[in-house]
C-alpha atoms as a PDB file:
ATOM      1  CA  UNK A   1     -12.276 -17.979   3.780  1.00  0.00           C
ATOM      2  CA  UNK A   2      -9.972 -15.398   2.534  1.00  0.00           C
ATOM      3  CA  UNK A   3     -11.088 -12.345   0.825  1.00  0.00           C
ATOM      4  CA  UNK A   4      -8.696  -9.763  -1.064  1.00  0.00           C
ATOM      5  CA  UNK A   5     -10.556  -6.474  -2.042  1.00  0.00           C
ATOM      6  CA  UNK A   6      -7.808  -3.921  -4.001  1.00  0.00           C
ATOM      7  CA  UNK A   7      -8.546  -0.550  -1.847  1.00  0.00           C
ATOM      8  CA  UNK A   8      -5.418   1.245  -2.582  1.00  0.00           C
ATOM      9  CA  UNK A   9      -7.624   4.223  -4.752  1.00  0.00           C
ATOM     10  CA  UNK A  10     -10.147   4.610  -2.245  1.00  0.00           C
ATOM     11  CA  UNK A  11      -6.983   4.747   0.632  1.00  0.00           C
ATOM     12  CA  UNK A  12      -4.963   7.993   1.909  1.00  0.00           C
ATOM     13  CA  UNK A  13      -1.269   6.308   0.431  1.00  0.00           C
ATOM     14  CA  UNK A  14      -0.300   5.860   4.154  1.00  0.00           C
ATOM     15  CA  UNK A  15      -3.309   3.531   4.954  1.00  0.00           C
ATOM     16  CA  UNK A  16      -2.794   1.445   2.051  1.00  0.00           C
ATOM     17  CA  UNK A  17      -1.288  -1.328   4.283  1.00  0.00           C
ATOM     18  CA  UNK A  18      -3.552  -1.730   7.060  1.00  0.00           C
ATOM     19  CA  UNK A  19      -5.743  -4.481   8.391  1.00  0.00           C
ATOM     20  CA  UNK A  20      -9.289  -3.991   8.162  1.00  0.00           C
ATOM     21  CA  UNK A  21      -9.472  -3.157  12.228  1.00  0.00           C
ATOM     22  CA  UNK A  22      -6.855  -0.672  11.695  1.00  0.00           C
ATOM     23  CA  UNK A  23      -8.387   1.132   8.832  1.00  0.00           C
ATOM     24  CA  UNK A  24     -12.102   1.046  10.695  1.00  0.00           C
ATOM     25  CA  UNK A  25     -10.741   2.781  13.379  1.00  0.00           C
ATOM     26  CA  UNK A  26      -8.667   5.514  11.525  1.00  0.00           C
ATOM     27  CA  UNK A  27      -9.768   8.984  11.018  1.00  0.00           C
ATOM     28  CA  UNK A  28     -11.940   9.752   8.128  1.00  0.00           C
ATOM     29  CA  UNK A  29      -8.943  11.235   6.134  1.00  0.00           C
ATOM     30  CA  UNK A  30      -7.726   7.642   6.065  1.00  0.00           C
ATOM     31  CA  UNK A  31      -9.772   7.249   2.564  1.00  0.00           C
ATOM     32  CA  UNK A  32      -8.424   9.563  -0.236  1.00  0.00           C
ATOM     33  CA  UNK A  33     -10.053  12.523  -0.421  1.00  0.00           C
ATOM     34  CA  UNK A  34     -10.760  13.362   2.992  1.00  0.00           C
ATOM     35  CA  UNK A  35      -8.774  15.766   4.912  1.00  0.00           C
ATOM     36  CA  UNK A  36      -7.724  16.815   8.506  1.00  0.00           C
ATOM     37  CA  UNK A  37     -10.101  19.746   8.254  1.00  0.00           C
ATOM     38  CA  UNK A  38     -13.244  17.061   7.058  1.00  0.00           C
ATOM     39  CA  UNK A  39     -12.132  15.066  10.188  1.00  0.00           C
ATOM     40  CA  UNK A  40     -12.887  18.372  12.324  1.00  0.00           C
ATOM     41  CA  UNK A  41     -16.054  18.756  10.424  1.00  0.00           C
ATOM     42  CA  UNK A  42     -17.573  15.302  10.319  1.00  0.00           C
ATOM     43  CA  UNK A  43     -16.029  15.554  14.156  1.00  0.00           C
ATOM     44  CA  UNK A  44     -17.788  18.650  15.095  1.00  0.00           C
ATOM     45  CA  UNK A  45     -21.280  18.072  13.042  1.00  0.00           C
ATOM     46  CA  UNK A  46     -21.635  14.456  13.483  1.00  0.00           C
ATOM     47  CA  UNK A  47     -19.676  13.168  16.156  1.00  0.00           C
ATOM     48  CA  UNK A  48     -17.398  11.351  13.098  1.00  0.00           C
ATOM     49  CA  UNK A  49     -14.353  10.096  14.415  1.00  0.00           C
ATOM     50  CA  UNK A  50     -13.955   7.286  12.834  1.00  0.00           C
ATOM     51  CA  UNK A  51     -13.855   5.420   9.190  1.00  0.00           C
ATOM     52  CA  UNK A  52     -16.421   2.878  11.014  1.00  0.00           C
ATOM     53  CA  UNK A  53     -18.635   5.819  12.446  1.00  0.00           C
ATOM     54  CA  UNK A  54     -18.466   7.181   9.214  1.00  0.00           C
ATOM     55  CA  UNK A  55     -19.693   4.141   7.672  1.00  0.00           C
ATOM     56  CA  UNK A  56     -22.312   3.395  10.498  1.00  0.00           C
ATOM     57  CA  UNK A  57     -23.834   6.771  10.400  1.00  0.00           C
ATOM     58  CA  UNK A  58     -27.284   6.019   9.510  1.00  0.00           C
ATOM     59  CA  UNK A  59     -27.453   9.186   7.259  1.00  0.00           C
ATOM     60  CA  UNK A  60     -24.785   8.298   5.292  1.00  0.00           C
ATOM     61  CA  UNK A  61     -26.011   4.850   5.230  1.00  0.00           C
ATOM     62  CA  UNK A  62     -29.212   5.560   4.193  1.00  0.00           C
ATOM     63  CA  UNK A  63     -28.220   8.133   1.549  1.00  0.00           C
ATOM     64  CA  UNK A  64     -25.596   5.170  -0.063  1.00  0.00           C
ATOM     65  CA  UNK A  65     -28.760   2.331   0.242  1.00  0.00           C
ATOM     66  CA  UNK A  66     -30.975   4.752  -1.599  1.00  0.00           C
ATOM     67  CA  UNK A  67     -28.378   5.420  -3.740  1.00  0.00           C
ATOM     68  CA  UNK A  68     -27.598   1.821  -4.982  1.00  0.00           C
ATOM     69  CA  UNK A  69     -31.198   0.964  -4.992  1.00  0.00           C
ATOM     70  CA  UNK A  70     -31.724   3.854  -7.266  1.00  0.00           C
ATOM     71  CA  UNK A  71     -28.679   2.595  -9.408  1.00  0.00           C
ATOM     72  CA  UNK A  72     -30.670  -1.191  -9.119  1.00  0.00           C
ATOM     73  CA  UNK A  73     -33.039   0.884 -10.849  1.00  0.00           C
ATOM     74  CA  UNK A  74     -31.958   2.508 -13.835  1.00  0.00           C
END
């Protein structure tokens, strides 16, 4: 089953081409936004080195579940 998901505004320009492995294992700054220096931060607070330890964190993931249940919500 093929899935196509448009990510080029959530995507630093030079990670708009990239498979899914390639993106998961980028640096945070991959997604727009995000900077070298908020690599070094998530790095040095959170042991963040990746898009996919960014999105596996489980206080990030629990602040974006509480989040959309909240949106559910209202």
């Amino acid at each position: 089953m093929s899935i196509f998901v448009n990510l080029e505004k959530g995507l630093d320009k030079a990670y708009e081409n990239k498979s899914l492995n390639e993106l998961l294992s980028a640096p945070p700054s991959a997604l727009a936004g995000l900077t070298e220096k908020h690599d070094a931060v998530l790095a040095e607070t959170f042991n963040i080195k990746t898009v996919a330890d960014l999105g596996s964190n489980k206080y990030f993931a629990l602040a974006g579940v509480l989040v959309a249940l909240h949106n559910k919500e209202g």
